[in-house]
C-alpha atoms as a PDB file:
ATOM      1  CA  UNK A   1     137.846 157.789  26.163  1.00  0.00           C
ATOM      2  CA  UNK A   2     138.804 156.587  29.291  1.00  0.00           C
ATOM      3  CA  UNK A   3     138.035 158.398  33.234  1.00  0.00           C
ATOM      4  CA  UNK A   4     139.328 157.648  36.196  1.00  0.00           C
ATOM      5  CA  UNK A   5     138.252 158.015  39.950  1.00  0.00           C
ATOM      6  CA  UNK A   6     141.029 158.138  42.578  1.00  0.00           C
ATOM      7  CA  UNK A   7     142.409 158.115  45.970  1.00  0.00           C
ATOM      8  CA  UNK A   8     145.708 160.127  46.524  1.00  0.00           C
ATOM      9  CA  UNK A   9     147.082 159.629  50.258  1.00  0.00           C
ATOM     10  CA  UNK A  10     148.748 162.877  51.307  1.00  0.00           C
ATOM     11  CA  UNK A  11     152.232 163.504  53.062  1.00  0.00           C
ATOM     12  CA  UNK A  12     150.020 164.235  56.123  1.00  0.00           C
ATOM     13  CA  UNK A  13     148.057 160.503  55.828  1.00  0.00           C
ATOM     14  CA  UNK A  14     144.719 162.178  54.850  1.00  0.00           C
ATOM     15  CA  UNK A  15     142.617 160.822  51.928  1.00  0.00           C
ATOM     16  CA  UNK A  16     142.161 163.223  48.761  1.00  0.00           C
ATOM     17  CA  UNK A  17     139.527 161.871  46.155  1.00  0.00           C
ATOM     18  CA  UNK A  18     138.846 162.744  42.429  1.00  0.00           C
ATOM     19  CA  UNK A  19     138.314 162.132  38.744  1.00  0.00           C
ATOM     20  CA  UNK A  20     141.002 162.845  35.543  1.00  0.00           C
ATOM     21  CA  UNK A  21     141.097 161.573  32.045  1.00  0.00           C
ATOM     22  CA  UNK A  22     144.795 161.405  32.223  1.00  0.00           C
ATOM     23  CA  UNK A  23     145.572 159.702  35.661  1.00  0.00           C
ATOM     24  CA  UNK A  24     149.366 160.340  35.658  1.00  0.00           C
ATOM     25  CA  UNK A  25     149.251 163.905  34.600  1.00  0.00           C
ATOM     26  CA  UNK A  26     146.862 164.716  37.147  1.00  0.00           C
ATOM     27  CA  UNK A  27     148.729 162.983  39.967  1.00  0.00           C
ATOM     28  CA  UNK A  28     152.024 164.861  38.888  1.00  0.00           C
ATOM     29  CA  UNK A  29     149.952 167.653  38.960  1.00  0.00           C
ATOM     30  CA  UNK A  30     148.895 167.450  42.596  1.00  0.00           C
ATOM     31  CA  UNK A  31     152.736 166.801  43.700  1.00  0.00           C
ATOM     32  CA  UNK A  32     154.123 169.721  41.515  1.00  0.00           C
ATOM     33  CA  UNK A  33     152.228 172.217  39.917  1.00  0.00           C
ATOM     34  CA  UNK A  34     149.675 175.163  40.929  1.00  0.00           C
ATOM     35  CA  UNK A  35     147.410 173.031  38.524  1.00  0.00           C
ATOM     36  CA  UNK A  36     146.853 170.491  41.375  1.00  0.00           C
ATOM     37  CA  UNK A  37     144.295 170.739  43.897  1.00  0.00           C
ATOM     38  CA  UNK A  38     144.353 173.454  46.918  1.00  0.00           C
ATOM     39  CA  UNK A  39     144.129 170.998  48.857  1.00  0.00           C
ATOM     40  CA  UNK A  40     147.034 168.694  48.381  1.00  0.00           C
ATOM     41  CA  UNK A  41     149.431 171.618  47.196  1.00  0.00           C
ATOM     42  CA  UNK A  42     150.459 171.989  51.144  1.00  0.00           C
ATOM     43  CA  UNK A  43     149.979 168.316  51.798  1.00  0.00           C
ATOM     44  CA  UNK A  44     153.064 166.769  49.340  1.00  0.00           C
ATOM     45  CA  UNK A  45     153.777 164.360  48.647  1.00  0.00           C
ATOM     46  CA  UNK A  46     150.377 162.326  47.553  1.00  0.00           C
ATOM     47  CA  UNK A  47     150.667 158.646  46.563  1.00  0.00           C
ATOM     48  CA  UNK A  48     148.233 157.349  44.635  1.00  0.00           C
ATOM     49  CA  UNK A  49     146.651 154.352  46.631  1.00  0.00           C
ATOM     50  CA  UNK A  50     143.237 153.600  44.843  1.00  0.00           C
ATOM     51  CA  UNK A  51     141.982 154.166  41.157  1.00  0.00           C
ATOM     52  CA  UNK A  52     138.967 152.661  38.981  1.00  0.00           C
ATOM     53  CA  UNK A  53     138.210 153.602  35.444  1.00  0.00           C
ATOM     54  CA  UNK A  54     135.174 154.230  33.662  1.00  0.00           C
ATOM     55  CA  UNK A  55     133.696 154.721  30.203  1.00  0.00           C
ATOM     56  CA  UNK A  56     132.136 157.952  30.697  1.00  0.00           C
ATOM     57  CA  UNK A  57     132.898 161.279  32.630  1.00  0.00           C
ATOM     58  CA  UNK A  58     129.085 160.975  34.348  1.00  0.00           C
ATOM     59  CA  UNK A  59     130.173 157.459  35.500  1.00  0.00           C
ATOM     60  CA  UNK A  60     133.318 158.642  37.017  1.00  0.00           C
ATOM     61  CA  UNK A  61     131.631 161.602  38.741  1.00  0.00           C
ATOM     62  CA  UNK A  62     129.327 159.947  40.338  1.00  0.00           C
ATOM     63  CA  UNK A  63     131.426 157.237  41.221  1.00  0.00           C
ATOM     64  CA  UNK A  64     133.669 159.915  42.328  1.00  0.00           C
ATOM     65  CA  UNK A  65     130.635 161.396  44.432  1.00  0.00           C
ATOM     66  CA  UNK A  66     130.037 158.331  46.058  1.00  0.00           C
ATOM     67  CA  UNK A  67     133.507 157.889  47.287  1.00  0.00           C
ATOM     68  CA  UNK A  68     133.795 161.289  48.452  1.00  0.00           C
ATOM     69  CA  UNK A  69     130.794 160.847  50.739  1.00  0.00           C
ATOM     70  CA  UNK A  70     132.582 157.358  52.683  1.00  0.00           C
ATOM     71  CA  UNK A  71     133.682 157.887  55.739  1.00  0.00           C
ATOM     72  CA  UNK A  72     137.344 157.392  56.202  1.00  0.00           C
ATOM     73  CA  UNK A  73     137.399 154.154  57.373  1.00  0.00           C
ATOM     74  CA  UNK A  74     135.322 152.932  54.587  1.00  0.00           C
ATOM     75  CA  UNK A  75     137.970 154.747  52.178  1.00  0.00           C
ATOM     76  CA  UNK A  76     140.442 152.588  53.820  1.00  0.00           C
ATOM     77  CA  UNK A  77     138.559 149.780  53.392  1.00  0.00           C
ATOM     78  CA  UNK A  78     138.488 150.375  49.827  1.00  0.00           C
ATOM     79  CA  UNK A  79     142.261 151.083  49.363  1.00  0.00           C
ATOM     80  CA  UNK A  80     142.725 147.533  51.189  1.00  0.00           C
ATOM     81  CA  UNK A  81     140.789 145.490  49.767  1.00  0.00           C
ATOM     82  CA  UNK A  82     141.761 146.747  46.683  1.00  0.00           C
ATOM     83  CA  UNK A  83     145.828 146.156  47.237  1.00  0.00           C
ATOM     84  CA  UNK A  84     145.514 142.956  48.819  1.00  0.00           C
ATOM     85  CA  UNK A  85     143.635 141.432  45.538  1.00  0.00           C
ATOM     86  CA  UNK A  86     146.423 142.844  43.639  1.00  0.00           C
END
């Protein structure tokens, strides 16, 4: 099975990061359901801007972890470099 980490940018241009086994589920989650996060549920819509997948759920969490911990101009460092290799 397959997990991914991600990076949602919310309606209000703040960074929301976390882990899913099903990536677009969970991101139409966030946008429409009480299943998504507190915290984006009043900050809709959320784009996805950054993902990376991993083998197991402990790499994703602490991948996840580490992510969560970045300041947010090292999280936009991350989503850049990332789209302009794309």
């Amino acid at each position: 099975m397959i997990f991914f980490v991600y990076i949602l940018e919310c309606a209000d241009k703040t960074f929301y990061t976390g882990y899913t086994k099903d990536l677009q589920t969970r991101i139409e989650q966030h946008n429409s359901s009480c299943n998504g996060a507190k915290y984006t549920s009043c900050r809709r819509p959320c784009n996805l801007v950054y993902s990376e997948s991993f083998v197991t759920r402990s790499e994703a969490m602490k991948r996840e972890k580490e992510i969560k911990k970045l300041s947010r101009s090292k999280k936009l460092e991350l989503v850049l470099n990332t789209s302009s290799a794309q």
